[in-house]
C-alpha atoms as a PDB file:
ATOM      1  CA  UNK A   1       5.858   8.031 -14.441  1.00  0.00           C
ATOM      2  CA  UNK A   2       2.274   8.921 -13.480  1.00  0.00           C
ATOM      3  CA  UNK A   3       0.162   6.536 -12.336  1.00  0.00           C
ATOM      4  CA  UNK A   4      -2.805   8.927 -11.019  1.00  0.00           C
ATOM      5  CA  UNK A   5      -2.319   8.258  -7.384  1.00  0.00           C
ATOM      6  CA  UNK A   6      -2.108  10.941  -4.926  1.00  0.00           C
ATOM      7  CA  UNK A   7       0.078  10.491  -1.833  1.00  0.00           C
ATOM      8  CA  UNK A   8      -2.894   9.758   0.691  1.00  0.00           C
ATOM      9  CA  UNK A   9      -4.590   7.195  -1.341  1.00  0.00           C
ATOM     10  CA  UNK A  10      -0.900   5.498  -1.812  1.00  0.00           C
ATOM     11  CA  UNK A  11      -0.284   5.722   1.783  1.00  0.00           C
ATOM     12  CA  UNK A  12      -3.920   4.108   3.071  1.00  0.00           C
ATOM     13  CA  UNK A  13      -3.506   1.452  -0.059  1.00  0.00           C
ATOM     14  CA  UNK A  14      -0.383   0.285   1.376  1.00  0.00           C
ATOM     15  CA  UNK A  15      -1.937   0.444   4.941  1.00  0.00           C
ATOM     16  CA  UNK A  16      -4.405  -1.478   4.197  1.00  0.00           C
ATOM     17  CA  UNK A  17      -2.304  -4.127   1.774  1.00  0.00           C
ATOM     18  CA  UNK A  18       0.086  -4.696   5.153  1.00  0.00           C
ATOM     19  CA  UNK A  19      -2.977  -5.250   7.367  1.00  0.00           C
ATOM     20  CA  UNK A  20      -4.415  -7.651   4.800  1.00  0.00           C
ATOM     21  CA  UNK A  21      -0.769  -9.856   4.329  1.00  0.00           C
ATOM     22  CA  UNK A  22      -0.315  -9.625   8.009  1.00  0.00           C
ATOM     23  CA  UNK A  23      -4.240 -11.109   8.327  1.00  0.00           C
ATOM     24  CA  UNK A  24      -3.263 -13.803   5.431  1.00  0.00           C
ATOM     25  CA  UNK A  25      -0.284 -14.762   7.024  1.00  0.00           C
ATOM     26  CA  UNK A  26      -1.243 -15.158  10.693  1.00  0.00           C
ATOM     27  CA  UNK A  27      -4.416 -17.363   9.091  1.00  0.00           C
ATOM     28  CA  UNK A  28      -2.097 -19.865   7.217  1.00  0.00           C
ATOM     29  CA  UNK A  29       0.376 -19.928  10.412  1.00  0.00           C
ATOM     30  CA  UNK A  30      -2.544 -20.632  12.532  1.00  0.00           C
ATOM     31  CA  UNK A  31      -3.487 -24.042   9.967  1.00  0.00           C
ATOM     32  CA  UNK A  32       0.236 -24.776  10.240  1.00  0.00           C
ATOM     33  CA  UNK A  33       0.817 -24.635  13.928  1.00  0.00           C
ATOM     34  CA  UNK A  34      -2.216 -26.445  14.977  1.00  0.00           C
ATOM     35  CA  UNK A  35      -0.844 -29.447  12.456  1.00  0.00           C
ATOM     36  CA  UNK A  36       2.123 -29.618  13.903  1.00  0.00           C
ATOM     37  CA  UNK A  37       0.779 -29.145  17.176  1.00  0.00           C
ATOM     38  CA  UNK A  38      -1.296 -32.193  16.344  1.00  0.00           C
ATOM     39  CA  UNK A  39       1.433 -34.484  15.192  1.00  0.00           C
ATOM     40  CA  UNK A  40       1.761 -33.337  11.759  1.00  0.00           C
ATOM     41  CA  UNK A  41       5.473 -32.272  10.576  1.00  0.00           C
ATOM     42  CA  UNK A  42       4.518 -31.563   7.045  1.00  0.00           C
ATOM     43  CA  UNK A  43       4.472 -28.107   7.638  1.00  0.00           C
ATOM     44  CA  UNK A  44       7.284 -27.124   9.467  1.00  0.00           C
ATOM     45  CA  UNK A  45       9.539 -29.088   7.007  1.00  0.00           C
ATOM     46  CA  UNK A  46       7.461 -27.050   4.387  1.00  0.00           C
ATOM     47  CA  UNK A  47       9.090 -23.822   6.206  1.00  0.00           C
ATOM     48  CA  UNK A  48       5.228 -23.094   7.060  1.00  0.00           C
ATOM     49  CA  UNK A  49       5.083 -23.116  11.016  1.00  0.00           C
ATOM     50  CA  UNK A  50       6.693 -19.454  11.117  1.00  0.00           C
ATOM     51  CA  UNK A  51       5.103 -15.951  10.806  1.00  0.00           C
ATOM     52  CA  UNK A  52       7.465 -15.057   8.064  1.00  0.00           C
ATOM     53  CA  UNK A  53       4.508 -13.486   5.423  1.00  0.00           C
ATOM     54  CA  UNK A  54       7.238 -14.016   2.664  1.00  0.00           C
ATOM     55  CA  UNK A  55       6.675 -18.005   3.601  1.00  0.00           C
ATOM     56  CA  UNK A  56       3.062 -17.205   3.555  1.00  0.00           C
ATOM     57  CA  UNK A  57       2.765 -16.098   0.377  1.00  0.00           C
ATOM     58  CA  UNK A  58       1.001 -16.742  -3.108  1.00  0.00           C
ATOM     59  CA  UNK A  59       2.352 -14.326  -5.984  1.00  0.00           C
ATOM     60  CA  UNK A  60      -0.604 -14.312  -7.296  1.00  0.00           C
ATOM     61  CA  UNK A  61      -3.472 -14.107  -4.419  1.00  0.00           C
ATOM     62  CA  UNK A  62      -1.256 -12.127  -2.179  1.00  0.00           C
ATOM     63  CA  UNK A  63       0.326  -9.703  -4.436  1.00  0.00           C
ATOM     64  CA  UNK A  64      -1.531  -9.158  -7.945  1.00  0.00           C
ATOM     65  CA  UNK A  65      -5.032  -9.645  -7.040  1.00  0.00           C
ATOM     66  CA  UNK A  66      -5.105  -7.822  -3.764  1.00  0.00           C
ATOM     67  CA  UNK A  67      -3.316  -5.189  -5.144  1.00  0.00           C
ATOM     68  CA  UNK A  68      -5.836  -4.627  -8.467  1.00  0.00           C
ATOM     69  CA  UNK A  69      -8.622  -4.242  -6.246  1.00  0.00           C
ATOM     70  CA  UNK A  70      -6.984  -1.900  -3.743  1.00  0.00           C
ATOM     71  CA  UNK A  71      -5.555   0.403  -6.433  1.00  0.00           C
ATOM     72  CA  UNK A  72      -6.894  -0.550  -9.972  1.00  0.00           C
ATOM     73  CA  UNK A  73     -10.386  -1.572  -8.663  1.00  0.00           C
ATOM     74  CA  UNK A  74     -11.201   0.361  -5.402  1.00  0.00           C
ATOM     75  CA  UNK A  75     -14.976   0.028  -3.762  1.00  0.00           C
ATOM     76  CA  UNK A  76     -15.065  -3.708  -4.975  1.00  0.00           C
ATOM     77  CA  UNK A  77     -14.923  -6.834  -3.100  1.00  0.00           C
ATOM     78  CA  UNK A  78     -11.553  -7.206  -1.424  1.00  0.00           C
ATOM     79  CA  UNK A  79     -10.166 -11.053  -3.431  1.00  0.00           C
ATOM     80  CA  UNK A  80      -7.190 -12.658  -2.392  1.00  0.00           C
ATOM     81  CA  UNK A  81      -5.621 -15.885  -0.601  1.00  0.00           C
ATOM     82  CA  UNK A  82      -2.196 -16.873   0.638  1.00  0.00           C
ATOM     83  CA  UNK A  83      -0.539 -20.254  -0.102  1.00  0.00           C
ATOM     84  CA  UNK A  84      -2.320 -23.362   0.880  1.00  0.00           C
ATOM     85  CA  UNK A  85      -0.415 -25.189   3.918  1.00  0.00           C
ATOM     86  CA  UNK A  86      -0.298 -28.874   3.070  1.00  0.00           C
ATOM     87  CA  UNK A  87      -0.989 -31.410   5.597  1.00  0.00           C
ATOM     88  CA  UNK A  88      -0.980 -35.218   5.941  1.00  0.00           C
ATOM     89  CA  UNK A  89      -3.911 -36.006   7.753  1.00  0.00           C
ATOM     90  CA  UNK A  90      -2.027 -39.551   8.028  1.00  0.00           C
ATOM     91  CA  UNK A  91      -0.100 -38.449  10.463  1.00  0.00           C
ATOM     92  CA  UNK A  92      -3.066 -37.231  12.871  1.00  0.00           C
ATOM     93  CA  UNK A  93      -3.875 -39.645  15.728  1.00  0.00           C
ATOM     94  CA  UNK A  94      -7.781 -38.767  15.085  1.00  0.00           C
ATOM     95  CA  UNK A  95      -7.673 -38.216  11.216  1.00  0.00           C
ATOM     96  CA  UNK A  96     -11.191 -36.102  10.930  1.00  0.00           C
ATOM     97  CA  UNK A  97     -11.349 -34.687  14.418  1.00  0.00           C
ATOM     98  CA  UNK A  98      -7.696 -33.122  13.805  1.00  0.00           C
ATOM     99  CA  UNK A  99      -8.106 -32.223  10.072  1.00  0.00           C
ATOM    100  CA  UNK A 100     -11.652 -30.450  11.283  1.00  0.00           C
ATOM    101  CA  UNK A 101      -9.444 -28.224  13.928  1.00  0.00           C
ATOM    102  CA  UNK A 102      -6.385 -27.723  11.747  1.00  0.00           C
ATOM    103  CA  UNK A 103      -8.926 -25.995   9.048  1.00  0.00           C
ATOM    104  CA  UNK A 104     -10.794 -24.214  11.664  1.00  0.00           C
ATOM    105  CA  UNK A 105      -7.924 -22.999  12.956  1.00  0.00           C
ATOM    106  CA  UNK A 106      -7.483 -20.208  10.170  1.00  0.00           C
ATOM    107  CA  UNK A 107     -10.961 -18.521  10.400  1.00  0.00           C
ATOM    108  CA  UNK A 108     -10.423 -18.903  14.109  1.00  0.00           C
ATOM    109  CA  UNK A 109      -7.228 -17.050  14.215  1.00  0.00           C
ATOM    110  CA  UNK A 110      -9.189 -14.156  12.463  1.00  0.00           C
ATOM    111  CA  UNK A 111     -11.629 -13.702  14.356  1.00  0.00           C
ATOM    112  CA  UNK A 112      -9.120 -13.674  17.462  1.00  0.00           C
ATOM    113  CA  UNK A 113      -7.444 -10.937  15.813  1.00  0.00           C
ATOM    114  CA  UNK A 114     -10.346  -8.596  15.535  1.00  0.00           C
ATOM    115  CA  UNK A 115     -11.328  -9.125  19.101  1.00  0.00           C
ATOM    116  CA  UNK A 116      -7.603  -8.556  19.776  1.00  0.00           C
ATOM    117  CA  UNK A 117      -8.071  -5.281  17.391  1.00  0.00           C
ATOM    118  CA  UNK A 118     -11.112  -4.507  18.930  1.00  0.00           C
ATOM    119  CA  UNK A 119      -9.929  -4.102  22.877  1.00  0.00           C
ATOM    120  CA  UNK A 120      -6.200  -3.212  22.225  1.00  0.00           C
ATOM    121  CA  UNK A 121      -7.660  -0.228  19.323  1.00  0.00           C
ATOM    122  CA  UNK A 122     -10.894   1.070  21.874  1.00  0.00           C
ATOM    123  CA  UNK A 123      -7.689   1.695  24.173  1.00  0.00           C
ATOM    124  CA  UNK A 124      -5.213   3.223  22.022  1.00  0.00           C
ATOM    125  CA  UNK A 125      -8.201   5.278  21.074  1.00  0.00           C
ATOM    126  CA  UNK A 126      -8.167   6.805  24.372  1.00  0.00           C
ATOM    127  CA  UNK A 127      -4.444   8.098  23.984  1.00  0.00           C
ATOM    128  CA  UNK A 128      -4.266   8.837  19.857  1.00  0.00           C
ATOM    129  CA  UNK A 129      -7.605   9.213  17.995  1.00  0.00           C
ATOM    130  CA  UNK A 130      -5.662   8.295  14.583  1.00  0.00           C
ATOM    131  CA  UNK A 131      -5.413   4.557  15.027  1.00  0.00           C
ATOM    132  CA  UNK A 132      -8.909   4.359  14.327  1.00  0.00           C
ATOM    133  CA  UNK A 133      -8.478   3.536  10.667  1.00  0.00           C
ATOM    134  CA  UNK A 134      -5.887   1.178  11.449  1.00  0.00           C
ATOM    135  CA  UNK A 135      -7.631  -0.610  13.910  1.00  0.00           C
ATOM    136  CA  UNK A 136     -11.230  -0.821  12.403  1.00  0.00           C
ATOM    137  CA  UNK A 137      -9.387  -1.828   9.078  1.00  0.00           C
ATOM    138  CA  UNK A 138      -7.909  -4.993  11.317  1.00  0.00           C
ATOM    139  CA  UNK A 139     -11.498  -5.738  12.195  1.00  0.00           C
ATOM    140  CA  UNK A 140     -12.529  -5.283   9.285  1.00  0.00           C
ATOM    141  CA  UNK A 141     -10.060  -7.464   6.984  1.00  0.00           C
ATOM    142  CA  UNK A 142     -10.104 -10.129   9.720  1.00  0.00           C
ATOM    143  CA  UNK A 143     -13.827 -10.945   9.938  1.00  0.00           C
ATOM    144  CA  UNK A 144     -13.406 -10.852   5.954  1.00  0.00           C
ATOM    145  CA  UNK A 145     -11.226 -13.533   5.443  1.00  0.00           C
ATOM    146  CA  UNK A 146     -12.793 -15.823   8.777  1.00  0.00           C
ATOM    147  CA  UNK A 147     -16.179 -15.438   6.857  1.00  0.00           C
ATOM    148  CA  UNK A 148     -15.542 -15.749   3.073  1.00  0.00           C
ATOM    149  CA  UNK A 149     -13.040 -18.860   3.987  1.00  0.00           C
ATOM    150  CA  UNK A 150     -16.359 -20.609   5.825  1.00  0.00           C
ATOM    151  CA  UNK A 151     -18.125 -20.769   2.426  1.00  0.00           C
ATOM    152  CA  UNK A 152     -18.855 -24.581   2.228  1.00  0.00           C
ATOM    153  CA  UNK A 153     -17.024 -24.412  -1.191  1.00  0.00           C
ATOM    154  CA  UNK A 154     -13.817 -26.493  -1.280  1.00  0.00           C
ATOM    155  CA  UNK A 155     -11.071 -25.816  -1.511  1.00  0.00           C
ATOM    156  CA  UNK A 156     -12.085 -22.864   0.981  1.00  0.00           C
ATOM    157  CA  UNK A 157     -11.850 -23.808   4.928  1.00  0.00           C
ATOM    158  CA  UNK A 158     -15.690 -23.692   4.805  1.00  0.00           C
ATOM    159  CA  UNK A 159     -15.587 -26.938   2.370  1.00  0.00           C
ATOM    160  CA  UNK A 160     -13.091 -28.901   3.919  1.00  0.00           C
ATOM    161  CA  UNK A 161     -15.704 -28.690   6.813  1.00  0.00           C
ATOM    162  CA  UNK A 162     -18.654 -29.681   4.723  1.00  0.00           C
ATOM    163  CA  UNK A 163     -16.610 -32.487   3.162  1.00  0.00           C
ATOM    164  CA  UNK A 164     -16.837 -34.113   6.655  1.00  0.00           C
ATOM    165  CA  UNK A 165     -20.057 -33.038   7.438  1.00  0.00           C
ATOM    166  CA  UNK A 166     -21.752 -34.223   3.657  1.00  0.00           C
ATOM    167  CA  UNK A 167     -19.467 -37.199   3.715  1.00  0.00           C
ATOM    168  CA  UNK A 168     -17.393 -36.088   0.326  1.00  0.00           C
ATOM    169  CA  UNK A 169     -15.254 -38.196  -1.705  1.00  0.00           C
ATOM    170  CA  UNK A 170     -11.863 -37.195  -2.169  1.00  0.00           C
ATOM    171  CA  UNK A 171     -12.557 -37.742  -6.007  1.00  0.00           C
ATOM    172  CA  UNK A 172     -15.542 -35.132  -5.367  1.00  0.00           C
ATOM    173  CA  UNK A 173     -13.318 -32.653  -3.603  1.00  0.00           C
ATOM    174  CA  UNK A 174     -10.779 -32.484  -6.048  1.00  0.00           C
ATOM    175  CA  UNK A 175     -13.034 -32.280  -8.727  1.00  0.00           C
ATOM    176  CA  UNK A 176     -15.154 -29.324  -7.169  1.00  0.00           C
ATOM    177  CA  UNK A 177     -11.817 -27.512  -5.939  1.00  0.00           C
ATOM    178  CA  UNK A 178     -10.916 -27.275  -9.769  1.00  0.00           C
ATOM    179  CA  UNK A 179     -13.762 -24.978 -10.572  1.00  0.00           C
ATOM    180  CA  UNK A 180     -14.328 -22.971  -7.286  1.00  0.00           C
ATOM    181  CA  UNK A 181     -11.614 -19.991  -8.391  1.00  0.00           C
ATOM    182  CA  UNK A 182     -14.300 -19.639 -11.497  1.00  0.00           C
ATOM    183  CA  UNK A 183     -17.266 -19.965  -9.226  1.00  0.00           C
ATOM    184  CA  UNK A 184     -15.490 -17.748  -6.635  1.00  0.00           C
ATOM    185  CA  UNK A 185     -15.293 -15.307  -9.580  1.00  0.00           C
ATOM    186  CA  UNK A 186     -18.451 -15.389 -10.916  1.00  0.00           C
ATOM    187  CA  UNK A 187     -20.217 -15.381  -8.044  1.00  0.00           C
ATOM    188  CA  UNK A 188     -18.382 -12.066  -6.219  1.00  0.00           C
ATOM    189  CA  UNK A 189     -20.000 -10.409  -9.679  1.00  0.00           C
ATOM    190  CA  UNK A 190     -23.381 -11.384  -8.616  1.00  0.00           C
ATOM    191  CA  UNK A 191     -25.386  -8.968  -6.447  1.00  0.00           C
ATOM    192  CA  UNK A 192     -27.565 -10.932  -4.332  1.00  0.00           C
ATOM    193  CA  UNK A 193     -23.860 -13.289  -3.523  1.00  0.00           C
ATOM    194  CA  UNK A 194     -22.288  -9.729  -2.533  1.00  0.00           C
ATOM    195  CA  UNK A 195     -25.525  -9.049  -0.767  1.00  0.00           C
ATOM    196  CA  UNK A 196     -25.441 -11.566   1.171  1.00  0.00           C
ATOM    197  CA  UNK A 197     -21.849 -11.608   2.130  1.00  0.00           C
ATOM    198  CA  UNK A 198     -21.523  -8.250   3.175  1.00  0.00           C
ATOM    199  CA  UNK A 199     -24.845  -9.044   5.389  1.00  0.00           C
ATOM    200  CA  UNK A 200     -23.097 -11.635   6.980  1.00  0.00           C
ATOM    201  CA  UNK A 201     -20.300 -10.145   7.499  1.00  0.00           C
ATOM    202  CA  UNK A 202     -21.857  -7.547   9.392  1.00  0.00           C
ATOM    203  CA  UNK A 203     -23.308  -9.531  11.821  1.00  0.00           C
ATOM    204  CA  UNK A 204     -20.450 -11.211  12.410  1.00  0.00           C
ATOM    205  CA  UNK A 205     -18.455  -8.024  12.981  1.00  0.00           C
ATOM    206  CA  UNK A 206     -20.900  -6.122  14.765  1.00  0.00           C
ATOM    207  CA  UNK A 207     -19.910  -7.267  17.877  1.00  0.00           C
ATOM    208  CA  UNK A 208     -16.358  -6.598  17.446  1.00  0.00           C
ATOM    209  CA  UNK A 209     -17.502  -2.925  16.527  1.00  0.00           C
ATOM    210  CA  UNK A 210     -18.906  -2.716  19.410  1.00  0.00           C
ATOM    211  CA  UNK A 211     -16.537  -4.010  21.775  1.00  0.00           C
ATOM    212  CA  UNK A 212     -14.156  -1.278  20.273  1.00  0.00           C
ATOM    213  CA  UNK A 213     -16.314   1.252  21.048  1.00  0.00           C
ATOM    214  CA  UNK A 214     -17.264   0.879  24.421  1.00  0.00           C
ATOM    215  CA  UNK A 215     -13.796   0.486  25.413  1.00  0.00           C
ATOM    216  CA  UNK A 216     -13.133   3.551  23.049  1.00  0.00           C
ATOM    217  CA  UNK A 217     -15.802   5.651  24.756  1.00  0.00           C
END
């Protein structure tokens, strides 16, 4: 069966799909671990507090949707998620302070693995030219998911943060989390919202750009 895809664009897709699960999964590990590291065991008796991707996993944001827009709908905005860890801040000896780092902890993880990308790519450069895609890809994917996850929208890291920060009900946050996949939707179709995004997320990866390049030389 065709499906109209030459070799190279199959072999960067699926590039660029491992890079992205790898991203996803080190992201939810990272909210796991610092739980448990905190004093909650809800995720490691979830299976969570491993970097298994399979464990890591949503069938639908980490398989169909990432895999329309790398092959179905390329050029468009890169949409998809991995599963939700689930915590019990109950367990925390400082319920906000250690709910506030276990949610950070995700976008933080990115954005260590595209300075990680950036040094350990601008020296591979050096020695084999062709990880260049590979390694700009890993910036680029990780500073991705650290910025579109800070959108104060809950569920999204960003609004667990502003929850605190506003003072949110949990009756508010529930309610808003129900309609944020359609908001989510409708606003990556807006211009100005993609605009915007991909402004920011230049800024945020321009240093990691150029950290890669002046090691690369």
């Amino acid at each position: 069966m065709d499906f109209g895809i030459d070799p190279e664009t199959l072999r960067s897709g699926l590039i660029f799909y491992i890079v992205l699960i790898a991203s996803l999964s080190i992201h939810e590990w990272a909210h796991a671990i610092t739980a448990h590291m905190l004093g909650d065991d809800t995720p490691e008796h979830d299976g969570r507090v491993t970097l298994n991707p399979i464990a890591h996993m949503d069938l639908l944001g980490s398989v169909i949707f990432p895999l329309l827009c790398i092959f179905v709908l390329p050029g468009g905005l890169l949409f998809g998620w991995g599963k939700p860890v689930m915590i019990n801040v109950s367990n925390f000896k400082n319920r906000k302070r250690d709910e506030i780092l276990t949610t950070l902890a995700g976008p933080g993880s990115n954005l260590a693995l595209a300075l990680i990308s950036a040094v350990v790519g601008g020296v591979l450069f050096r020695f084999e030219p062709r990880t260049a895609e590979l390694f700009v890809q890993l910036i680029g994917i990780n500073v991705l998911l650290a910025v579109f996850n800070l959108i104060p929208l809950p569920p999204l890291d960003g609004g667990r943060v502003m929850r605190h920060i506003a003072g949110m009900t949990e009756e508010t946050f529930i309610n808003l989390s129900r309609w944020s996949f359609l908001i989510i939707l409708i606003a990556i179709n807006i211009p100005a919202f993609r605009m915007v995004l991909g402004a920011v997320m230049g800024i945020v990866a321009a240093p990691f750009l150029l950290i890669y390049r002046l090691i690369a030389g």
